[in-house]
ModelCIF file with pLDDT and N, C-alpha, C, O atoms, coordinates in Angstrom:
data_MODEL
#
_entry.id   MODEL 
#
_entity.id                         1 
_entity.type                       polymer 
_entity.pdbx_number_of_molecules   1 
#
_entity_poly.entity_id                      1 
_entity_poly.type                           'polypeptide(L)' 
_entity_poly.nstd_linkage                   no 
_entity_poly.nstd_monomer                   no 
_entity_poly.pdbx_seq_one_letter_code       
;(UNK)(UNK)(UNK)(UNK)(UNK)(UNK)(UNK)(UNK)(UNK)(UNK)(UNK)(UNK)(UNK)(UNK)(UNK)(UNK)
(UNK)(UNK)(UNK)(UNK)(UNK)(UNK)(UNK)(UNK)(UNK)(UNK)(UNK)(UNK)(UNK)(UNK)(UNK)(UNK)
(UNK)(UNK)(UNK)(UNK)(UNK)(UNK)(UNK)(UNK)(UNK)(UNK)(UNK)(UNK)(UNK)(UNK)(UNK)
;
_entity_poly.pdbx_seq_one_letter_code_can   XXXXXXXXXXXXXXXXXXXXXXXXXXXXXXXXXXXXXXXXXXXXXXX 
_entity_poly.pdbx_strand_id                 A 
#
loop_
_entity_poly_seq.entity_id 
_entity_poly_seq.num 
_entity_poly_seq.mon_id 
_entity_poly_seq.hetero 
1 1  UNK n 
1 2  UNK n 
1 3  UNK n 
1 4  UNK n 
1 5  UNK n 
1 6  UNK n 
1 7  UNK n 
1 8  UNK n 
1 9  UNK n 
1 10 UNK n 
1 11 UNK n 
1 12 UNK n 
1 13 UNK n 
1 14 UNK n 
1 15 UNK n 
1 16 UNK n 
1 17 UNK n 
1 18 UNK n 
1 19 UNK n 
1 20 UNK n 
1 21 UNK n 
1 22 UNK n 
1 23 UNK n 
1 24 UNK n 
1 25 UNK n 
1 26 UNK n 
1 27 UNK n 
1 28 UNK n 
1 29 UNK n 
1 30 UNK n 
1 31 UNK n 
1 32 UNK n 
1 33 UNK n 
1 34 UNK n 
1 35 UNK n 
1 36 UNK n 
1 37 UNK n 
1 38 UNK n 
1 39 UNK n 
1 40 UNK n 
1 41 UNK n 
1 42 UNK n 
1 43 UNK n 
1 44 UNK n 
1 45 UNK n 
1 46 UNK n 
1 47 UNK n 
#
_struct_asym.id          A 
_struct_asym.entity_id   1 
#
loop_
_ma_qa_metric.id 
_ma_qa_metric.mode 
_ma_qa_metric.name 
_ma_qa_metric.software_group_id 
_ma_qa_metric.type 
1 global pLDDT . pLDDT 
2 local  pLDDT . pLDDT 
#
_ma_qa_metric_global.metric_id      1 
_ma_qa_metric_global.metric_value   96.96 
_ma_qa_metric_global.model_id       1 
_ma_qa_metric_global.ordinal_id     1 
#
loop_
_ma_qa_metric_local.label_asym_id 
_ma_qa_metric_local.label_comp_id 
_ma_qa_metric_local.label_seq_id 
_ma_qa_metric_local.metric_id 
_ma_qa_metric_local.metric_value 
_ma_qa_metric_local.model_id 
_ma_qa_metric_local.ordinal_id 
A UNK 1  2 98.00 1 1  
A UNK 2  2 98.00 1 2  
A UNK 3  2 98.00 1 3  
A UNK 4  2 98.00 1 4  
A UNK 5  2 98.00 1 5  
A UNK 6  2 98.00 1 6  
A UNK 7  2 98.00 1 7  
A UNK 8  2 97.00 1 8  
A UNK 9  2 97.00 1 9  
A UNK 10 2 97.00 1 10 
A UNK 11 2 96.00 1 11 
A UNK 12 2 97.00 1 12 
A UNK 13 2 98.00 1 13 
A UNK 14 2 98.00 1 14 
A UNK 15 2 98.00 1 15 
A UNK 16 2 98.00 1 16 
A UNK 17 2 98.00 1 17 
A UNK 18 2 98.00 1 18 
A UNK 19 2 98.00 1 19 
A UNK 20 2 97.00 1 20 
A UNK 21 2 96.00 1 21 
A UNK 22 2 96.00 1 22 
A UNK 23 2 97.00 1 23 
A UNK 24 2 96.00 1 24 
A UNK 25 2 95.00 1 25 
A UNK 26 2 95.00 1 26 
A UNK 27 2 96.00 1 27 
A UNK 28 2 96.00 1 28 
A UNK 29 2 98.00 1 29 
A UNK 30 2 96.00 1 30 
A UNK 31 2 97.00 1 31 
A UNK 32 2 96.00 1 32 
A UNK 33 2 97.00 1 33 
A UNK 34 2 98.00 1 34 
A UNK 35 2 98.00 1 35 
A UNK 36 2 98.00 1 36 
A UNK 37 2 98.00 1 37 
A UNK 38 2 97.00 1 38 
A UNK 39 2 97.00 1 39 
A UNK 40 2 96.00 1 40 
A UNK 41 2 96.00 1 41 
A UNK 42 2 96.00 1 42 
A UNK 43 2 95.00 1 43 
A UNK 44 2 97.00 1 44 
A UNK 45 2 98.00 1 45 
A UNK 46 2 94.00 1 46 
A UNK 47 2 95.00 1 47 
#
loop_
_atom_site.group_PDB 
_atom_site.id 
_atom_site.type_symbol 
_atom_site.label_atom_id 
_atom_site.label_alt_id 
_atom_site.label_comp_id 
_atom_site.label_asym_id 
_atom_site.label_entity_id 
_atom_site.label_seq_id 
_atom_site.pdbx_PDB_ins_code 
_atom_site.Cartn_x 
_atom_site.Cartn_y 
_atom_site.Cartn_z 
_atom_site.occupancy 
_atom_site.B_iso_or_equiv 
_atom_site.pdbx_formal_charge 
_atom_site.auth_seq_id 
_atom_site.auth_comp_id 
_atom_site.auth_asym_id 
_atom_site.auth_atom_id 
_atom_site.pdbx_PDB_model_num 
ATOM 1   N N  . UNK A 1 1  ? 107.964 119.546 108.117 1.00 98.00 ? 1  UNK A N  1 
ATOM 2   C CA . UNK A 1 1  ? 108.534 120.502 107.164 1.00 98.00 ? 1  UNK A CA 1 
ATOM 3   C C  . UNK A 1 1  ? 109.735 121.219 107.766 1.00 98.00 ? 1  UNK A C  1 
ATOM 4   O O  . UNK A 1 1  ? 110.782 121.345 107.131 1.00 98.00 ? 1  UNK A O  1 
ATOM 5   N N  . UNK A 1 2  ? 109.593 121.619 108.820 1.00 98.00 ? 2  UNK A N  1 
ATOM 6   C CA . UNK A 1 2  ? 110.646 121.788 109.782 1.00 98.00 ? 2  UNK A CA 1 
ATOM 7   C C  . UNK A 1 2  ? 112.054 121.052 110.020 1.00 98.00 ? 2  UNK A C  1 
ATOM 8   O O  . UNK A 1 2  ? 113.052 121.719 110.293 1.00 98.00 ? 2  UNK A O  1 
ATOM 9   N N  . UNK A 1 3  ? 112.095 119.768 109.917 1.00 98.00 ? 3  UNK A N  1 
ATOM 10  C CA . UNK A 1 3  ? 113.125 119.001 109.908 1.00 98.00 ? 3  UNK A CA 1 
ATOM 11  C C  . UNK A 1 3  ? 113.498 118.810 108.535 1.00 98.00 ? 3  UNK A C  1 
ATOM 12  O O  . UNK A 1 3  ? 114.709 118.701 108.342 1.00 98.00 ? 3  UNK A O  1 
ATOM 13  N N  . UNK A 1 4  ? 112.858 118.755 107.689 1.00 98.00 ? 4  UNK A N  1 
ATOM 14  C CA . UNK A 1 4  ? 113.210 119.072 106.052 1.00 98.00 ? 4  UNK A CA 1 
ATOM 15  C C  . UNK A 1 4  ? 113.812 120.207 105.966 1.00 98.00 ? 4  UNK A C  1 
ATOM 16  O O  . UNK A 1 4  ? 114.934 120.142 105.464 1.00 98.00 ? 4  UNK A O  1 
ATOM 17  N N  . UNK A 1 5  ? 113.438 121.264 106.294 1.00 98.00 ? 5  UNK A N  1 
ATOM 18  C CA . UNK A 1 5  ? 114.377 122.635 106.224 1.00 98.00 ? 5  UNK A CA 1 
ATOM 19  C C  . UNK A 1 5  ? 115.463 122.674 107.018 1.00 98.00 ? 5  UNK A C  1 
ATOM 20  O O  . UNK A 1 5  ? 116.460 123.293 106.645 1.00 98.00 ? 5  UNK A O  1 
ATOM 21  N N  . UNK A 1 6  ? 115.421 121.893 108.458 1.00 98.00 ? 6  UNK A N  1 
ATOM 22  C CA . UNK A 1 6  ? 116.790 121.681 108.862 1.00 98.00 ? 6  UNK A CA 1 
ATOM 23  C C  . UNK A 1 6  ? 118.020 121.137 108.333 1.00 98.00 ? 6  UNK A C  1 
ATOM 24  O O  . UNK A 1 6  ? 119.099 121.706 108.494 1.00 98.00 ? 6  UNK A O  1 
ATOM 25  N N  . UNK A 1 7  ? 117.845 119.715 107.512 1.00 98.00 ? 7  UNK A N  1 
ATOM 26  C CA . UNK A 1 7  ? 118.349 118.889 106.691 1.00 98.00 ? 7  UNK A CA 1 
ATOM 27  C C  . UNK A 1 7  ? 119.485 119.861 106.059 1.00 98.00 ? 7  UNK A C  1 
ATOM 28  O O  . UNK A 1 7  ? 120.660 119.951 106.416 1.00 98.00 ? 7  UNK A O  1 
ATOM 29  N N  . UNK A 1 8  ? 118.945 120.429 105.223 1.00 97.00 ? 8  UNK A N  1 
ATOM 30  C CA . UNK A 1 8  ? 119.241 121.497 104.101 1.00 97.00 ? 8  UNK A CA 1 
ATOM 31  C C  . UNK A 1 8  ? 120.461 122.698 104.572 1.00 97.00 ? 8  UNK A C  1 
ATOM 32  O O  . UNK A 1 8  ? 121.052 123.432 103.779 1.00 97.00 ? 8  UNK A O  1 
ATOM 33  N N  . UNK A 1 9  ? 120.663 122.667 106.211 1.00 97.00 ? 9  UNK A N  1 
ATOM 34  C CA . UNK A 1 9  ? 121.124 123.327 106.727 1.00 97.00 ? 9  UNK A CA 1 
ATOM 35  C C  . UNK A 1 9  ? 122.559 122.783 107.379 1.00 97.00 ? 9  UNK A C  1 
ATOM 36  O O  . UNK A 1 9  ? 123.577 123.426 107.634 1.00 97.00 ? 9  UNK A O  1 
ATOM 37  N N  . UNK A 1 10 ? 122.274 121.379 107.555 1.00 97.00 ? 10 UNK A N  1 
ATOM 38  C CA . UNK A 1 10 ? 123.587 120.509 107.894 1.00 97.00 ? 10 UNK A CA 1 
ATOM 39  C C  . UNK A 1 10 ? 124.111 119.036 106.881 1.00 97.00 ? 10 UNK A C  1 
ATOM 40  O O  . UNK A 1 10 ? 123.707 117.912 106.583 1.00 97.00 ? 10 UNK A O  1 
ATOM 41  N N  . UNK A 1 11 ? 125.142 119.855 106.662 1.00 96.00 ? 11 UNK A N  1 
ATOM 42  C CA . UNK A 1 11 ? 125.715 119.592 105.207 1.00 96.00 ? 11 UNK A CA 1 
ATOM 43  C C  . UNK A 1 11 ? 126.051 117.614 105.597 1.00 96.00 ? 11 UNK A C  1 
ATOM 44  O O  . UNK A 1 11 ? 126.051 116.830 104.648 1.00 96.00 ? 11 UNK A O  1 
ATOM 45  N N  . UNK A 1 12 ? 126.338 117.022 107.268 1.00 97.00 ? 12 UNK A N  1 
ATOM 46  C CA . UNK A 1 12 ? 126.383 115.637 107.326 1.00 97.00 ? 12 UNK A CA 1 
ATOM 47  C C  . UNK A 1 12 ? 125.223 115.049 107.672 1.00 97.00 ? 12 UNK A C  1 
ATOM 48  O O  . UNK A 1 12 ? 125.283 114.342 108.677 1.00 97.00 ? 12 UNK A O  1 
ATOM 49  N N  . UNK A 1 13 ? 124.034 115.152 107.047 1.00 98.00 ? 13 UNK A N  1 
ATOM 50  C CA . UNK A 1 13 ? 122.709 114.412 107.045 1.00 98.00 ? 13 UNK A CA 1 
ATOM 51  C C  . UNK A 1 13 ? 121.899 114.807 105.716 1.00 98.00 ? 13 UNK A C  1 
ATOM 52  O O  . UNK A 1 13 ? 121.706 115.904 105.192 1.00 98.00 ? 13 UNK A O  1 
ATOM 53  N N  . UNK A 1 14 ? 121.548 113.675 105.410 1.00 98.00 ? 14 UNK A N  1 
ATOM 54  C CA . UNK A 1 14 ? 120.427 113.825 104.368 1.00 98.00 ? 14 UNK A CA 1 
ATOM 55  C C  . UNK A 1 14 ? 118.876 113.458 104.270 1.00 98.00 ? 14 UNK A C  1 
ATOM 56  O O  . UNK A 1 14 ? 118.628 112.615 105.132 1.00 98.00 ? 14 UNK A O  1 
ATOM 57  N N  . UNK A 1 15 ? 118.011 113.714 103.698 1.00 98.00 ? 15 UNK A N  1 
ATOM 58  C CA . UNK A 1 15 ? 116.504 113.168 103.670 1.00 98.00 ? 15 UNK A CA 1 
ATOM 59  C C  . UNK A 1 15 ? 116.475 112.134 102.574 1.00 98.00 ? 15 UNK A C  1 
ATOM 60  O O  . UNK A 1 15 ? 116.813 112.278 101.399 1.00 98.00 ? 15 UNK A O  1 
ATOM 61  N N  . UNK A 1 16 ? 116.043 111.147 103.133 1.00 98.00 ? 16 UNK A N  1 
ATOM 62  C CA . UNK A 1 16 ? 116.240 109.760 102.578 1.00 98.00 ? 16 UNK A CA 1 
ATOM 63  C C  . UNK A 1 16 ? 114.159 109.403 101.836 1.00 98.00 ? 16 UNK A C  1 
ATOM 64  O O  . UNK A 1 16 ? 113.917 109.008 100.695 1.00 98.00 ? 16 UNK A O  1 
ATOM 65  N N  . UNK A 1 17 ? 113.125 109.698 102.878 1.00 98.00 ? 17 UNK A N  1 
ATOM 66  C CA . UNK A 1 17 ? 111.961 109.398 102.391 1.00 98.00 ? 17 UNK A CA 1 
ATOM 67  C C  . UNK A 1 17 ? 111.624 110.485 103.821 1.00 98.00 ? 17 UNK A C  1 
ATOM 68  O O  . UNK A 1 17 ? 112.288 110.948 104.749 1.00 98.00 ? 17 UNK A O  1 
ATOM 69  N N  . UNK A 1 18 ? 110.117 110.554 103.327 1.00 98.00 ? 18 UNK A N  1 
ATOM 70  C CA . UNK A 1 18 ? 109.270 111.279 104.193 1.00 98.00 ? 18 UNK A CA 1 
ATOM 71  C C  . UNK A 1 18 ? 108.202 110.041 103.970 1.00 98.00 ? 18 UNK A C  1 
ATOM 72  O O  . UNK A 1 18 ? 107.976 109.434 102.924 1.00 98.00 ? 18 UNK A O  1 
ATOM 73  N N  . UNK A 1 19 ? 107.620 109.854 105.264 1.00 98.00 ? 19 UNK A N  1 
ATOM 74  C CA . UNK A 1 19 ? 106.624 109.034 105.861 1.00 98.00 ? 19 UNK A CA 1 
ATOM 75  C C  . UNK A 1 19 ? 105.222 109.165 106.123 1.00 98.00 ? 19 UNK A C  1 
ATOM 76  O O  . UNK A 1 19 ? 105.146 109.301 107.344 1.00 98.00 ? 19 UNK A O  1 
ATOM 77  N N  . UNK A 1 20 ? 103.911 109.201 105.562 1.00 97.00 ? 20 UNK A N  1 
ATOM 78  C CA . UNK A 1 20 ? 102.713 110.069 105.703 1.00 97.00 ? 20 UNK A CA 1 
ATOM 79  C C  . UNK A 1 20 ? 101.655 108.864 106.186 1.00 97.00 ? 20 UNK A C  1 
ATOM 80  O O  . UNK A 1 20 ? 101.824 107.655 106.027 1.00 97.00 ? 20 UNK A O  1 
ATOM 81  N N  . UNK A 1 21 ? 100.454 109.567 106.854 1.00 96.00 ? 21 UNK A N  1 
ATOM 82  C CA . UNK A 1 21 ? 99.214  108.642 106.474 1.00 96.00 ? 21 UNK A CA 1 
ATOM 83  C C  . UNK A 1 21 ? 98.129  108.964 105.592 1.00 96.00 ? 21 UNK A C  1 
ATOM 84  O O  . UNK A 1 21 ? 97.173  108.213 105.398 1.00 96.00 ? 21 UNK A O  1 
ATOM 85  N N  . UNK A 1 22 ? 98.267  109.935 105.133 1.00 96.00 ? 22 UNK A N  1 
ATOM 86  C CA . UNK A 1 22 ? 97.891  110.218 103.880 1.00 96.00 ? 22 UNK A CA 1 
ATOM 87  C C  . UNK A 1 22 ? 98.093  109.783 102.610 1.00 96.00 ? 22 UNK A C  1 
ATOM 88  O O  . UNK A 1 22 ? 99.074  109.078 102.375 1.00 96.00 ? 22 UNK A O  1 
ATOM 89  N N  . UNK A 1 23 ? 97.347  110.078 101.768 1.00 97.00 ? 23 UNK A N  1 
ATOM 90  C CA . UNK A 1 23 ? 97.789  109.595 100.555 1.00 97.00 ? 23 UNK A CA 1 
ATOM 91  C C  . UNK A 1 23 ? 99.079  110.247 100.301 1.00 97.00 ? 23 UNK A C  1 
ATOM 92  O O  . UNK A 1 23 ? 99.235  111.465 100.377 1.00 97.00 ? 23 UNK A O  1 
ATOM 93  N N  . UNK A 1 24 ? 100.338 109.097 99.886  1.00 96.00 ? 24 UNK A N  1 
ATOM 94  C CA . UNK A 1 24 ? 101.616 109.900 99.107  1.00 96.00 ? 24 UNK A CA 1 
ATOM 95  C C  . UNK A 1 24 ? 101.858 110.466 98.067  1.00 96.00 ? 24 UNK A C  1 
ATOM 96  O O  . UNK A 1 24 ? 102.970 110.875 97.734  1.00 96.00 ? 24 UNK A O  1 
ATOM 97  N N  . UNK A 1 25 ? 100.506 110.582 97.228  1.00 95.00 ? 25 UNK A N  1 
ATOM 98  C CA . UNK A 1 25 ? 100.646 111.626 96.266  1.00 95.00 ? 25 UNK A CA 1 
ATOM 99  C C  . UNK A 1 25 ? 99.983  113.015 96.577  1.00 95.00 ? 25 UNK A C  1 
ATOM 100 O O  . UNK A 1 25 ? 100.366 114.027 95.990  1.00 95.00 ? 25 UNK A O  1 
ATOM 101 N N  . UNK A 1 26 ? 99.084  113.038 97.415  1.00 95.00 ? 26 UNK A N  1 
ATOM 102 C CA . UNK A 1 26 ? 98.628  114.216 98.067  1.00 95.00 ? 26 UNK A CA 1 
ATOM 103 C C  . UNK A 1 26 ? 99.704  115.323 98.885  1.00 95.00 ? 26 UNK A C  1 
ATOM 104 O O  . UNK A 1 26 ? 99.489  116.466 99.288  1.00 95.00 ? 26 UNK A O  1 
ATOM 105 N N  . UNK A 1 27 ? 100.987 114.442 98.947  1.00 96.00 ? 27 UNK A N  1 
ATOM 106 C CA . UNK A 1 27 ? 102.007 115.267 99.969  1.00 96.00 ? 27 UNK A CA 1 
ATOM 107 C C  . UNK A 1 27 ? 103.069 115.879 98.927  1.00 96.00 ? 27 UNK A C  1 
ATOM 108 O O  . UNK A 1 27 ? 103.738 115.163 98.182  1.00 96.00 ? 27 UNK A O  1 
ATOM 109 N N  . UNK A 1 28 ? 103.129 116.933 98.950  1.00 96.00 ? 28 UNK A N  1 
ATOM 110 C CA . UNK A 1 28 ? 104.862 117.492 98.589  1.00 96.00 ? 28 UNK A CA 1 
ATOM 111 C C  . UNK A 1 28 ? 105.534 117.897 99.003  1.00 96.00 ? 28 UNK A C  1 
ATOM 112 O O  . UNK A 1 28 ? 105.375 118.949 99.621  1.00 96.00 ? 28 UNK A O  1 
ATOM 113 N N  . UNK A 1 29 ? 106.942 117.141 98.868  1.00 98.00 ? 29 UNK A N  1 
ATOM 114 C CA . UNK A 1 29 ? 107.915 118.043 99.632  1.00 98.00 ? 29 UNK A CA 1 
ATOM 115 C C  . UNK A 1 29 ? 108.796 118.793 98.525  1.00 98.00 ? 29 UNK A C  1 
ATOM 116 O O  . UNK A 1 29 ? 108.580 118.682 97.318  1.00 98.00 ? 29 UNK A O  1 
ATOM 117 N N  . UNK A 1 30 ? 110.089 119.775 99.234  1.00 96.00 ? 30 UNK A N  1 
ATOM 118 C CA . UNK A 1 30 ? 110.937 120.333 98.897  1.00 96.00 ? 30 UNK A CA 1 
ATOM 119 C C  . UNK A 1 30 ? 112.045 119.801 98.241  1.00 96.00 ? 30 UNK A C  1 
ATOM 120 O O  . UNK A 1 30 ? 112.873 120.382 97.540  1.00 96.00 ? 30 UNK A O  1 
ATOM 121 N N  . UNK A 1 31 ? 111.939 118.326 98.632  1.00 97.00 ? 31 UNK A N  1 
ATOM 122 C CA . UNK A 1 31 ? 113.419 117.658 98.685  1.00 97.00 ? 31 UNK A CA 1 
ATOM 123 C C  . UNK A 1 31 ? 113.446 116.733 97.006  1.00 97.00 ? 31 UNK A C  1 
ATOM 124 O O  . UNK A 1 31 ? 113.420 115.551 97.349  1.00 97.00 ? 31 UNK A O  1 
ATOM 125 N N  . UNK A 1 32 ? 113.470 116.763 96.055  1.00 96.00 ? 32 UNK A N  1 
ATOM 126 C CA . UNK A 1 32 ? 113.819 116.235 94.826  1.00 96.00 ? 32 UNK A CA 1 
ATOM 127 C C  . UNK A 1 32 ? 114.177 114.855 94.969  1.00 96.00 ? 32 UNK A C  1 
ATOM 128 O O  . UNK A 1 32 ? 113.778 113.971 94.211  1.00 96.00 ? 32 UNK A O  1 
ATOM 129 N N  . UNK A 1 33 ? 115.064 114.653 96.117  1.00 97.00 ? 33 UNK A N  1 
ATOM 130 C CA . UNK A 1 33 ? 115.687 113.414 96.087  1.00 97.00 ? 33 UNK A CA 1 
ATOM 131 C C  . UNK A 1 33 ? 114.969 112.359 96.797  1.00 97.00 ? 33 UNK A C  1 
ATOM 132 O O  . UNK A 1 33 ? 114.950 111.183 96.432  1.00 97.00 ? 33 UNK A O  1 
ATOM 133 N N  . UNK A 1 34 ? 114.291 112.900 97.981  1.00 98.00 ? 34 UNK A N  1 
ATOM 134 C CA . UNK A 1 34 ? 113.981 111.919 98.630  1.00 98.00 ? 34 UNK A CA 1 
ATOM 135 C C  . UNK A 1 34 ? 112.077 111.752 98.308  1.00 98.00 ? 34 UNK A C  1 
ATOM 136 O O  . UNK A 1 34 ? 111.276 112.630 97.986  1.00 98.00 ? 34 UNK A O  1 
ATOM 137 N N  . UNK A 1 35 ? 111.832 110.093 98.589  1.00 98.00 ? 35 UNK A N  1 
ATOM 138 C CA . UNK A 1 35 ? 110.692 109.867 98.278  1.00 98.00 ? 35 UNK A CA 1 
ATOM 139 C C  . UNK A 1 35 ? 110.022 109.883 99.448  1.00 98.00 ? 35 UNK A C  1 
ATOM 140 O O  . UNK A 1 35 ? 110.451 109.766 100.596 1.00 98.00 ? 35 UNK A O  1 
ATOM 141 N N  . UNK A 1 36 ? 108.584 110.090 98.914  1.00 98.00 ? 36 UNK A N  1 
ATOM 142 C CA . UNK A 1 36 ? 107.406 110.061 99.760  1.00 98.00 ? 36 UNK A CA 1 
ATOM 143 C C  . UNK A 1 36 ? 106.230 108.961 99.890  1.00 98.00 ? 36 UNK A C  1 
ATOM 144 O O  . UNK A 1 36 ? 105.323 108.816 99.070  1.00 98.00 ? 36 UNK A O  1 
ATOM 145 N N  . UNK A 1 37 ? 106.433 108.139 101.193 1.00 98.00 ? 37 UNK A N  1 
ATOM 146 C CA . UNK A 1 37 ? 105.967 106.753 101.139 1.00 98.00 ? 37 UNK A CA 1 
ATOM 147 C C  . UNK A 1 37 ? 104.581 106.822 102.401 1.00 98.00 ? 37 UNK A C  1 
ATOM 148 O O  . UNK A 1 37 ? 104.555 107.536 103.403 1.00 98.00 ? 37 UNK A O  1 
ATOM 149 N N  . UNK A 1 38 ? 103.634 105.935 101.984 1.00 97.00 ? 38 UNK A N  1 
ATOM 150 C CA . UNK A 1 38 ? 103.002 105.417 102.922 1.00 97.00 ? 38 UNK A CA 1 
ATOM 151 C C  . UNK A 1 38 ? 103.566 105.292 103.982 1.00 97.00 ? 38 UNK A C  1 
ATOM 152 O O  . UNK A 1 38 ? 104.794 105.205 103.982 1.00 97.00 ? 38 UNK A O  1 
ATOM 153 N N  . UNK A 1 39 ? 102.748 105.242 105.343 1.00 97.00 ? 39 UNK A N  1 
ATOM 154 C CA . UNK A 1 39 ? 103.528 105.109 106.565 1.00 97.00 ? 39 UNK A CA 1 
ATOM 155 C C  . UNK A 1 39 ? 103.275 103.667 106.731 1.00 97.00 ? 39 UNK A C  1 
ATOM 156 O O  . UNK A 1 39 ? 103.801 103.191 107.737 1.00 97.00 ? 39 UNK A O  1 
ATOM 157 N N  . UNK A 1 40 ? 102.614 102.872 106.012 1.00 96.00 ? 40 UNK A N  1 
ATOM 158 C CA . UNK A 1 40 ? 102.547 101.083 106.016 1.00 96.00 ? 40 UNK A CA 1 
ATOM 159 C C  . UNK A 1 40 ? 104.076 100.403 105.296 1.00 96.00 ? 40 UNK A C  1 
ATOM 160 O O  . UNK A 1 40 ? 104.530 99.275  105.486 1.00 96.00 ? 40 UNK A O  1 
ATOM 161 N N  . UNK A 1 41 ? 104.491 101.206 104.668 1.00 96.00 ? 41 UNK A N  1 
ATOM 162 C CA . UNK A 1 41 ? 105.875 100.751 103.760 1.00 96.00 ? 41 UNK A CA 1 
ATOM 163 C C  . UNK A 1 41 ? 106.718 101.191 104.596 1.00 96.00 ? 41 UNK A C  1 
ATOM 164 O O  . UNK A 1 41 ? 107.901 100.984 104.324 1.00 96.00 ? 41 UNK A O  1 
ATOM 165 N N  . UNK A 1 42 ? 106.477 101.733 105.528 1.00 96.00 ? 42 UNK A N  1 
ATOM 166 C CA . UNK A 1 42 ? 108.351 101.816 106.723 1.00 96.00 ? 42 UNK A CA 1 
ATOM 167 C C  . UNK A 1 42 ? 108.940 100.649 107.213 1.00 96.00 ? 42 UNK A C  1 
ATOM 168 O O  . UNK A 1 42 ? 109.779 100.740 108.109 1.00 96.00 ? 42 UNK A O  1 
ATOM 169 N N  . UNK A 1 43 ? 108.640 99.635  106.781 1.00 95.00 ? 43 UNK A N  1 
ATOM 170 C CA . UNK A 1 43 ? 109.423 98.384  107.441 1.00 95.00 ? 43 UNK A CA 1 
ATOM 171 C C  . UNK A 1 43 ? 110.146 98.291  106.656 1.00 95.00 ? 43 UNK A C  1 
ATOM 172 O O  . UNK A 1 43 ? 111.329 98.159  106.968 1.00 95.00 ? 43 UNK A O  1 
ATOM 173 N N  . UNK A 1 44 ? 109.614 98.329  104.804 1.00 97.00 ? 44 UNK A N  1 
ATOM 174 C CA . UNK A 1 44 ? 110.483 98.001  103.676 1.00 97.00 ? 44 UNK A CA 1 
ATOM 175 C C  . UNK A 1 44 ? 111.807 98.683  103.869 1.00 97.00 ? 44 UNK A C  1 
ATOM 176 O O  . UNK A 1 44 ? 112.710 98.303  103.123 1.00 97.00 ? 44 UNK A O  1 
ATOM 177 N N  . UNK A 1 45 ? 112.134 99.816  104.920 1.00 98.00 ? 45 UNK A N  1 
ATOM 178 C CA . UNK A 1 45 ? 112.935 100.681 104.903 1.00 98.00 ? 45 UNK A CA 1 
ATOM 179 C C  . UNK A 1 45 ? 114.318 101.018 105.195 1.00 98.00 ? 45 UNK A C  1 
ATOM 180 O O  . UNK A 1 45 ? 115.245 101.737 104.822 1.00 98.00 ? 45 UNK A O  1 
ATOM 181 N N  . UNK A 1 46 ? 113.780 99.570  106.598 1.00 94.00 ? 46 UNK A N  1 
ATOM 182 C CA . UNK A 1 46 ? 114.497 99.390  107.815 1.00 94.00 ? 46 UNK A CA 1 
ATOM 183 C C  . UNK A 1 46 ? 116.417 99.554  107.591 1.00 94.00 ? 46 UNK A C  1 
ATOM 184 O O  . UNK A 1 46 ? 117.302 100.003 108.319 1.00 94.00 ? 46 UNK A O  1 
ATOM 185 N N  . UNK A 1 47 ? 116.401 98.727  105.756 1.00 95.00 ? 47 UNK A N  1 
ATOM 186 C CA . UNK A 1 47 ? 117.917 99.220  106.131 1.00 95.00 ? 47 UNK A CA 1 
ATOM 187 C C  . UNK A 1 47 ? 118.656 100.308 105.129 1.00 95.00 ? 47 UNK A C  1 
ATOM 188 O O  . UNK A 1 47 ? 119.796 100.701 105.379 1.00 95.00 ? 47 UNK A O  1 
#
C-alpha cells in the first residue's frame, strides 16, 4: 500500500497491476486503473 501511495507521488511511474495470493477479489486498491491479479498470472505479464 505503501508503494501505491508512492506511485501517486511521482508523476514518471505508474501502477500497472497489483499482485496477491489471495483471492483478487478480496483485495482493494486505490488505484482505478490498475488491475488486481493472482500472483499465478505474473508471467502473463512479463511484457
Amino acid at each position: 500500500r505503501g508503494v501505491e501511495s508512492a506511485i501517486r507521488q511521482n508523476d514518471d511511474m505508474e501502477l500497472v497491476a497489483v499482485f496477491t495470493r489471495r483471492n483478487p477479489k478480496d483485495v482493494s486498491i486505490s488505484t482505478s486503473t490498475a488491475a488486481v491479479c493472482s500472483a499465478q498470472e505474473m508471467e502473463n505479464w512479463k511484457d
